[in-house]
C-alpha atoms as a PDB file:
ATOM      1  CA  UNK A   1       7.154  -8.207 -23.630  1.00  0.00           C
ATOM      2  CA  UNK A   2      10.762  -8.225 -22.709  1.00  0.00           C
ATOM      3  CA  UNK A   3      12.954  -5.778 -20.979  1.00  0.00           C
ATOM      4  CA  UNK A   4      16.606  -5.480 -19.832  1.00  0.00           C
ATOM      5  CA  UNK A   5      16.931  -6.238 -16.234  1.00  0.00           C
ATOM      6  CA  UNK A   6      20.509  -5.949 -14.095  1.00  0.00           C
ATOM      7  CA  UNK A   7      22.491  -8.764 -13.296  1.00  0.00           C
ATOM      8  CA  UNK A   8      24.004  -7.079 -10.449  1.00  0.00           C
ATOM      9  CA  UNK A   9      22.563  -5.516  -6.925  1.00  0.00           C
ATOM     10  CA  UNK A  10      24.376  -2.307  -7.919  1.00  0.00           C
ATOM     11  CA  UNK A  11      22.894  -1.868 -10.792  1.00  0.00           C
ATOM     12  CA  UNK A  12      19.802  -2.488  -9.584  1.00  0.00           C
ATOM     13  CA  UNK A  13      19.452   0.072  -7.594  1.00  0.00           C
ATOM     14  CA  UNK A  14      20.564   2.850  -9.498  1.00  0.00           C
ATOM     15  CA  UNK A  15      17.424   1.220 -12.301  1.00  0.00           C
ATOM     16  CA  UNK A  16      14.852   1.293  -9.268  1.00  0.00           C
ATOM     17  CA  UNK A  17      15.801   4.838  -8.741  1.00  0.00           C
ATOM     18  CA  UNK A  18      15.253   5.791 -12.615  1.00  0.00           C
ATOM     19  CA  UNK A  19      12.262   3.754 -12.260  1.00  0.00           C
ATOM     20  CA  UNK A  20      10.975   5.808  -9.729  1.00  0.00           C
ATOM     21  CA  UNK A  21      11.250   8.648 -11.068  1.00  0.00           C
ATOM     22  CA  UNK A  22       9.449   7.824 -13.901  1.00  0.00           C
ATOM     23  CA  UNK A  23       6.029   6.715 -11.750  1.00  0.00           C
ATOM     24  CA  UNK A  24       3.458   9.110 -12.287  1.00  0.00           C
ATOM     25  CA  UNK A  25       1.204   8.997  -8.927  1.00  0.00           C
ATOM     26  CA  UNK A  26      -1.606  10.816 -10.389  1.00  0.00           C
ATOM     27  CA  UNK A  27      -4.778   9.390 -11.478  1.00  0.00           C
ATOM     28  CA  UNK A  28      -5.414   8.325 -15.057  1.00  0.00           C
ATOM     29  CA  UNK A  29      -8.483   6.682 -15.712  1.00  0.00           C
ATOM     30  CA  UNK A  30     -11.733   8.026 -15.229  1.00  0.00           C
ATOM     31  CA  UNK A  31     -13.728   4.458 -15.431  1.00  0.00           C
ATOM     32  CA  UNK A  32     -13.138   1.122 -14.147  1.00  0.00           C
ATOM     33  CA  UNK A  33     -14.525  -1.774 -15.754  1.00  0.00           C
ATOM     34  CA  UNK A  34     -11.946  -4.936 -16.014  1.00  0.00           C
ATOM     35  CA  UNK A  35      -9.052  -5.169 -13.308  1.00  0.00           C
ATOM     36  CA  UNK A  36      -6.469  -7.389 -13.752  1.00  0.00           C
ATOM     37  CA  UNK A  37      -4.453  -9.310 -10.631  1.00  0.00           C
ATOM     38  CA  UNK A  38      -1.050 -11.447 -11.477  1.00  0.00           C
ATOM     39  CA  UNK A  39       1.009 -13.683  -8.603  1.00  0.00           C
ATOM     40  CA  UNK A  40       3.374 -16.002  -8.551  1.00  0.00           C
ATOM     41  CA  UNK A  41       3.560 -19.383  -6.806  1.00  0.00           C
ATOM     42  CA  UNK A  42       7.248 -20.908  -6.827  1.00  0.00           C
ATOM     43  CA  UNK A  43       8.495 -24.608  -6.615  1.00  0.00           C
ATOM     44  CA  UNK A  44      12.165 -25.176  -6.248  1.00  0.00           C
ATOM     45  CA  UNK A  45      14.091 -23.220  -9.361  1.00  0.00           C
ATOM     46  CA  UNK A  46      10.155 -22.553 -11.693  1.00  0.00           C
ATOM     47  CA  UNK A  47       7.600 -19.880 -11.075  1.00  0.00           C
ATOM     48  CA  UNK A  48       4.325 -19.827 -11.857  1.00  0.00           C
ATOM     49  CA  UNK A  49       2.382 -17.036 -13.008  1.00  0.00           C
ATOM     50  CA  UNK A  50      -0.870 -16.332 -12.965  1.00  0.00           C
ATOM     51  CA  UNK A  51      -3.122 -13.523 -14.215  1.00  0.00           C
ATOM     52  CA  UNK A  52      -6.864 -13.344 -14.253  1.00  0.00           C
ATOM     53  CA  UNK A  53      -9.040 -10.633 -15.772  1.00  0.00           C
ATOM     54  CA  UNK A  54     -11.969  -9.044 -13.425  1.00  0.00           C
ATOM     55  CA  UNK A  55     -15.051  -7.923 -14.565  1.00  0.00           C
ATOM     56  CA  UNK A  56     -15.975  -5.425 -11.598  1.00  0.00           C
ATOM     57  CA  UNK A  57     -19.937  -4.805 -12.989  1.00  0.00           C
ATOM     58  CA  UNK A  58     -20.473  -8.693 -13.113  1.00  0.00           C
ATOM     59  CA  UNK A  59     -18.094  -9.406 -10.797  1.00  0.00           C
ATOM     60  CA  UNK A  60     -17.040 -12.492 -12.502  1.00  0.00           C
ATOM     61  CA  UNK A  61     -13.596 -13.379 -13.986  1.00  0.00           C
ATOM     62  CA  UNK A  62     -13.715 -13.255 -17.662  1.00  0.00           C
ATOM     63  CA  UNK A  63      -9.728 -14.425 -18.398  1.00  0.00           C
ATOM     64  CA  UNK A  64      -7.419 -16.779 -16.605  1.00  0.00           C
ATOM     65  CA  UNK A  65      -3.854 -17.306 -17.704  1.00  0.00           C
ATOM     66  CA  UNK A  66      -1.017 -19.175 -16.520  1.00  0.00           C
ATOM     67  CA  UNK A  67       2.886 -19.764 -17.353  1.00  0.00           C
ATOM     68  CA  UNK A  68       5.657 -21.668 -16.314  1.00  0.00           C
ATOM     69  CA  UNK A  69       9.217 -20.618 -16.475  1.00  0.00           C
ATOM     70  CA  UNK A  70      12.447 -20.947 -14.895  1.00  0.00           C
ATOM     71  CA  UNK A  71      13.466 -17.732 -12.621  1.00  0.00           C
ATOM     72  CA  UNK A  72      16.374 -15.648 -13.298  1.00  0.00           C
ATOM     73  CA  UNK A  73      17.341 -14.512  -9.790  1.00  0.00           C
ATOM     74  CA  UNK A  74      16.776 -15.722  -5.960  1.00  0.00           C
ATOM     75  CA  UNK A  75      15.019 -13.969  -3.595  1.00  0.00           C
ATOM     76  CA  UNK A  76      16.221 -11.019  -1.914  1.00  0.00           C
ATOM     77  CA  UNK A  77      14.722  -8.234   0.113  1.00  0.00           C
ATOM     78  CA  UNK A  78      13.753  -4.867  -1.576  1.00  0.00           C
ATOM     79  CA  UNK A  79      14.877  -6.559  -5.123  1.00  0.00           C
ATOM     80  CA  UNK A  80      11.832  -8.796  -5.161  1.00  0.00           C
ATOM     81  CA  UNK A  81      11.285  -7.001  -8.782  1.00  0.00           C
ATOM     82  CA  UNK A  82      13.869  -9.359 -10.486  1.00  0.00           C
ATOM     83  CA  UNK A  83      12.541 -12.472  -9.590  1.00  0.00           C
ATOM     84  CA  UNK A  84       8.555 -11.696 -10.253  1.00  0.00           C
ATOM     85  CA  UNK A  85       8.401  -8.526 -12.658  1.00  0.00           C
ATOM     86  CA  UNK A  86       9.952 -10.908 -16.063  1.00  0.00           C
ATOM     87  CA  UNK A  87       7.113 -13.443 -15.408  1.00  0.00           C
ATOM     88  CA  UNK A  88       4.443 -10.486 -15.088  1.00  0.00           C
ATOM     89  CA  UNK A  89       5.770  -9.077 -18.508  1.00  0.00           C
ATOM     90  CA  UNK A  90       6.079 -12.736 -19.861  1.00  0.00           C
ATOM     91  CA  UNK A  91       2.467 -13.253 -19.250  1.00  0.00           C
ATOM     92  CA  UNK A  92       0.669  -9.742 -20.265  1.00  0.00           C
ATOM     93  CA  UNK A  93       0.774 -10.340 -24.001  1.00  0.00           C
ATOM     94  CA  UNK A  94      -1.120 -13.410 -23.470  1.00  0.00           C
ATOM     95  CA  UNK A  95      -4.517 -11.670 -22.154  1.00  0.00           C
ATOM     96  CA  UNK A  96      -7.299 -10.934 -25.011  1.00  0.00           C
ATOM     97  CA  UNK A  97      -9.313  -8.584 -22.197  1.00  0.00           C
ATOM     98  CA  UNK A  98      -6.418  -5.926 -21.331  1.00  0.00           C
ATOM     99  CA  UNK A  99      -8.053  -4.606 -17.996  1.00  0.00           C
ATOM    100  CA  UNK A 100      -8.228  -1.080 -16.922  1.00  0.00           C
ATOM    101  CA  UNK A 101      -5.699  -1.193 -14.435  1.00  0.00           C
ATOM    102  CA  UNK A 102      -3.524  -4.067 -12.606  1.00  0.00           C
ATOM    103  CA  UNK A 103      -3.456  -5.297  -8.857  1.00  0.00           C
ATOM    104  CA  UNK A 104       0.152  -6.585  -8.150  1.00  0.00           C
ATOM    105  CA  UNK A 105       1.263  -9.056  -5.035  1.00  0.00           C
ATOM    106  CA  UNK A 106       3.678  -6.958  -3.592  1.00  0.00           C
ATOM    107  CA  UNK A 107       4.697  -3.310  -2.888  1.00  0.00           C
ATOM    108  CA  UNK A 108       4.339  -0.466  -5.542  1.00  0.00           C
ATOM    109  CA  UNK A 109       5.463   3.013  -4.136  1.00  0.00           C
ATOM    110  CA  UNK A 110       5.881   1.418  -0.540  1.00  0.00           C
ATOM    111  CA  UNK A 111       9.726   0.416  -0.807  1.00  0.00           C
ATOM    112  CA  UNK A 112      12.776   2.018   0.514  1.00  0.00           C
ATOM    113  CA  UNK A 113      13.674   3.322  -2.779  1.00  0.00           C
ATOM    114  CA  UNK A 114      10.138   3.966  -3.928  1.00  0.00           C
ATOM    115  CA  UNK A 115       9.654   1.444  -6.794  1.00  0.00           C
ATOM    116  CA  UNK A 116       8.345  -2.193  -5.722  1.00  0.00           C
ATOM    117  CA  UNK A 117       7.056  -4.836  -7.959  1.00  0.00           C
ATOM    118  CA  UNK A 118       4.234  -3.035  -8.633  1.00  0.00           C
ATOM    119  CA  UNK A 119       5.851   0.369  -9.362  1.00  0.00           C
ATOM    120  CA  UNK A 120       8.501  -1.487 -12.028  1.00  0.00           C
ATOM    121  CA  UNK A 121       5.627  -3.791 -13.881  1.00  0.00           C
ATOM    122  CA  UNK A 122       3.487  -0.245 -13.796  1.00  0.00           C
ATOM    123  CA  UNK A 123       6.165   1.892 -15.575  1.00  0.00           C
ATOM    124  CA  UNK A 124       7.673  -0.795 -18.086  1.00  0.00           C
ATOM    125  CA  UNK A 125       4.012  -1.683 -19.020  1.00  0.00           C
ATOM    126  CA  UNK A 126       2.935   1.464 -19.235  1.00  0.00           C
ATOM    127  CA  UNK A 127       0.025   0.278 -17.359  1.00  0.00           C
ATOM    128  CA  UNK A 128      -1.946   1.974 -13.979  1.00  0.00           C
ATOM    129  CA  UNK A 129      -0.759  -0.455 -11.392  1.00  0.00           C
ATOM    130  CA  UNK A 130      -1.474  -1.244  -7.771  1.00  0.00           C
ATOM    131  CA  UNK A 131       0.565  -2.921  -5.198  1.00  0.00           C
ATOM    132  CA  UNK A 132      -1.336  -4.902  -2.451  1.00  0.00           C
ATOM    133  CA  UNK A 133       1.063  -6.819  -0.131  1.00  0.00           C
ATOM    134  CA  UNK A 134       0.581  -9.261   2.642  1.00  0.00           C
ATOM    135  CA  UNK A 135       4.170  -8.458   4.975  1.00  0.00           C
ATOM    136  CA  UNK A 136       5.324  -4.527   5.257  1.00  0.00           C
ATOM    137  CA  UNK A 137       9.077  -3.657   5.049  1.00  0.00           C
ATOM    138  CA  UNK A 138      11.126  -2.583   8.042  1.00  0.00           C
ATOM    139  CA  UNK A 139      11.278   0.877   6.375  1.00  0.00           C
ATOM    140  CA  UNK A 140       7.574   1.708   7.336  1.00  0.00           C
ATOM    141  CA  UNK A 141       6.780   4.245   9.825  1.00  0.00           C
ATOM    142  CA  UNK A 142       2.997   4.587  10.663  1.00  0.00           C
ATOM    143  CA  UNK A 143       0.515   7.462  10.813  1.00  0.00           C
ATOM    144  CA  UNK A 144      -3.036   6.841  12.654  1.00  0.00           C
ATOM    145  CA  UNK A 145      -6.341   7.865  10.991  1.00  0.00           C
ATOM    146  CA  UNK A 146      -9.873   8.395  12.724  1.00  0.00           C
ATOM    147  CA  UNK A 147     -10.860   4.615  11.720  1.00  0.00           C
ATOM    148  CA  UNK A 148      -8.479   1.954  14.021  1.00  0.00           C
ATOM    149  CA  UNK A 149      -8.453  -0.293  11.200  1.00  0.00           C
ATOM    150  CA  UNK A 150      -6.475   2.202   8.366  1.00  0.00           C
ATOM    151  CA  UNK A 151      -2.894   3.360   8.954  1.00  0.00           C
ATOM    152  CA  UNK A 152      -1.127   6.034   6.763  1.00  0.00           C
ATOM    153  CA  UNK A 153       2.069   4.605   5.684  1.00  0.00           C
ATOM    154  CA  UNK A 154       5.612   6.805   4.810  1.00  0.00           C
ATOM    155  CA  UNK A 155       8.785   5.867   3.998  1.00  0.00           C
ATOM    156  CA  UNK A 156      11.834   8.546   4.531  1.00  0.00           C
ATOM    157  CA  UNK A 157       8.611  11.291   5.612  1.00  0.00           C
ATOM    158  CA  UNK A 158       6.602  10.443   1.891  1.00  0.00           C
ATOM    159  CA  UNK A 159       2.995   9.545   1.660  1.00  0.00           C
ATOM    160  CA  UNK A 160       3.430   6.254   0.529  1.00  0.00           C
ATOM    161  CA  UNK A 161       0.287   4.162   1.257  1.00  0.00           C
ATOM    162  CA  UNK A 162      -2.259   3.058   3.798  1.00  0.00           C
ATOM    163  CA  UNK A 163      -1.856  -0.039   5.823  1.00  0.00           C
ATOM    164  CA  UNK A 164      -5.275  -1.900   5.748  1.00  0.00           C
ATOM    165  CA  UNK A 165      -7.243  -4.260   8.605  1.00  0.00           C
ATOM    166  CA  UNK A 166     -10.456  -5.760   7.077  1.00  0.00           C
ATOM    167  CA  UNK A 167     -10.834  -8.327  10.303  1.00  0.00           C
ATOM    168  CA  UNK A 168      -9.462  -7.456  13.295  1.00  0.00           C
ATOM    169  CA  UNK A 169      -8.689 -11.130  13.591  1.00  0.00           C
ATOM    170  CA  UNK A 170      -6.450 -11.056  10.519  1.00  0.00           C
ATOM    171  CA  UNK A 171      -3.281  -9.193   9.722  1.00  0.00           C
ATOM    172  CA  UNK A 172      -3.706  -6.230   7.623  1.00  0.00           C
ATOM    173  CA  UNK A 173      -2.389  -5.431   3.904  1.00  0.00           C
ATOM    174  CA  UNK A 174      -0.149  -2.711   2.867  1.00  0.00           C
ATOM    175  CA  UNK A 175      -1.599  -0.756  -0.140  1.00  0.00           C
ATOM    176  CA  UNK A 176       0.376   1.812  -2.556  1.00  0.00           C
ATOM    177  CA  UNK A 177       0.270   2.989  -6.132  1.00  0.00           C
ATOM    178  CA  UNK A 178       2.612   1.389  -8.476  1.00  0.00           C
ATOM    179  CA  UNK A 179       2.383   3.796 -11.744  1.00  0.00           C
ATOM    180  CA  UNK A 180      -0.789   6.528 -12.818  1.00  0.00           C
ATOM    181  CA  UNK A 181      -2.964   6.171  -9.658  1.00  0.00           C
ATOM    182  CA  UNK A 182      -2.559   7.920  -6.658  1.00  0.00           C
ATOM    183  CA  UNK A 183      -2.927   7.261  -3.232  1.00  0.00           C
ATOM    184  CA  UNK A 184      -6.538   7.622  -1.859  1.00  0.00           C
ATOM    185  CA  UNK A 185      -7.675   6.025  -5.556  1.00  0.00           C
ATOM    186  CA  UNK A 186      -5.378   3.090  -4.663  1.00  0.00           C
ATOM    187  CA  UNK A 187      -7.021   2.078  -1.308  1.00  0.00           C
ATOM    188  CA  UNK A 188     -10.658   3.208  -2.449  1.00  0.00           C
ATOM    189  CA  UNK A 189     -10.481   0.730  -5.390  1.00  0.00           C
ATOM    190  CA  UNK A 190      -9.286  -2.067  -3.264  1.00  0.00           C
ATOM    191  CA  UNK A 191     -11.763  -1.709  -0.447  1.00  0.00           C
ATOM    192  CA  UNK A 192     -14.574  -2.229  -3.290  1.00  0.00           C
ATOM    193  CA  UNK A 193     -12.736  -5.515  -4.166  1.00  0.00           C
ATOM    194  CA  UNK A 194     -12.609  -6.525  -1.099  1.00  0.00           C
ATOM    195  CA  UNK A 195     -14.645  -9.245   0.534  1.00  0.00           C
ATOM    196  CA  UNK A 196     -15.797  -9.801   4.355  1.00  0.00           C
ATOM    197  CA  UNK A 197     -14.559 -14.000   3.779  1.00  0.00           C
ATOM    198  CA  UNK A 198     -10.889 -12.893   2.253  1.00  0.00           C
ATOM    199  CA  UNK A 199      -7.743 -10.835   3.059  1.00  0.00           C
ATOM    200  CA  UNK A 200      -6.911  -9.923  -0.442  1.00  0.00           C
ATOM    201  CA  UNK A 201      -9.032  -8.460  -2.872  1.00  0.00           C
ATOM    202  CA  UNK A 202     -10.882 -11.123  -5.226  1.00  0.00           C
ATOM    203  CA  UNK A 203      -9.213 -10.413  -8.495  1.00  0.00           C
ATOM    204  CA  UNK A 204      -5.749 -11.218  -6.504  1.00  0.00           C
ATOM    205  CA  UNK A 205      -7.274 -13.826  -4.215  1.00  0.00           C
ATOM    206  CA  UNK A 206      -8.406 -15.774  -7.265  1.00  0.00           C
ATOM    207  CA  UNK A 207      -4.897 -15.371  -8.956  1.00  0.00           C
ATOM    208  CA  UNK A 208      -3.446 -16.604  -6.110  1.00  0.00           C
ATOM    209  CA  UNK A 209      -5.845 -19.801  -6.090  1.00  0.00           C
ATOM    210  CA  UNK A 210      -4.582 -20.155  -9.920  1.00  0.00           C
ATOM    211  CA  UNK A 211      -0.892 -20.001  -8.927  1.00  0.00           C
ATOM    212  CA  UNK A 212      -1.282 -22.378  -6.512  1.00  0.00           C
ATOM    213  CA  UNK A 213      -3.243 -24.560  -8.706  1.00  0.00           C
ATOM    214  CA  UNK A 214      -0.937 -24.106 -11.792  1.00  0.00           C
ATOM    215  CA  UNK A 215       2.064 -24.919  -9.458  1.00  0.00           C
ATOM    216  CA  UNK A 216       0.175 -27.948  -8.660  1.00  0.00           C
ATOM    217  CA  UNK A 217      -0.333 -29.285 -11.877  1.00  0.00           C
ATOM    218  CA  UNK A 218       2.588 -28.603 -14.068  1.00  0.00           C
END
């Protein structure tokens, strides 16, 4: 699948903001069965995709893919959707089992501008995405809940996610809708991915193991 990114910073911020509006944060899907999870592991000027597809009854990955590919733009805060989002579109017409909704590494409605990786991959797929990201942004302000481990998050006063402590011995996980799921649906389904041994959910866990490995061996 291919799409027309901006070569400038400009640019890409006025397409974040038409982006954004076109995110529907509503729920869409009325069963899970298969969730997909895609990361990328980097090594000098390649990436390395991968994507695995979850079965959530068996609990048991029932796809793994991987790609290699040059990147197309550096790193840069709040833009992170023009180095990762080609490779995620790169590798979804590769998957036989298209999964009921994605989990993304990195923000989805949780950005300054309201449209992470997540959000971007979500609405140019046309797919009900989730972000799940390890580090929050400096644009995060914080609302306590009843339960010390779960923080509401909101950018410029929005509802934009929940900030999420499994351990209290490990740093917690920022959690937002990308594209057709909303908020509460967005944490619920990740906290029944989650395990008591890992951070990350296991369908983005295990595509993190198969970056890393893919990285490895290419």
């Amino acid at each position: 699948m291919k799409a027309d990114f901006p070569e400038d910073l400009s640019d890409a911020r006025e397409f974040q903001k038409r982006i954004a509006e076109k995110a529907v944060i509503k729920d869409s899907l009325k069963k899970i069965s298969k969730v997909g999870a895609l990361d990328v592991a980097y090594k000098g000027k390649q990436g390395y995709v991968a994507g695995i597809i979850f079965d959530v009854e068996k609990k048991e990955v029932i796809e793994k893919r991987t790609l290699k590919d040059d990147t197309t733009f550096p790193y840069i805060p709040t833009f992170l959707f023009l180095r990762e989002v080609p490779f995620f579109l790169k590798i979804l017409p590769k998957f036989g089992n298209m999964p009921d909704l994605f989990l993304i590494d990195g923000h989805g409605i949780a950005h300054p501008y309201f449209a992470g990786s997540a959000t971007i991959f979500g609405v140019l797929a046309d797919k009900p995405t989730i972000g799940v990201a390890k580090k929050p942004l400096r644009y995060f302000s914080y609302i306590p809940s009843e339960n010390e481990n779960i923080k509401y998050i909101k950018v410029k006063e929005r509802d934009v996610g929940i900030q999420y402590r499994l351990n209290e011995k490990w740093k917690p996980i920022y959690i937002s809708p990308g594209n057709k799921i909303s908020i509460p649906s967005s944490f619920r389904i990740v906290k029944q991915m989650m395990s008591t041994k890992l951070k990350l959910p296991i369908p983005l866990h295990l595509a993190h193991l198969a970056a890393a490995e893919s990285k490895s061996l290419l």
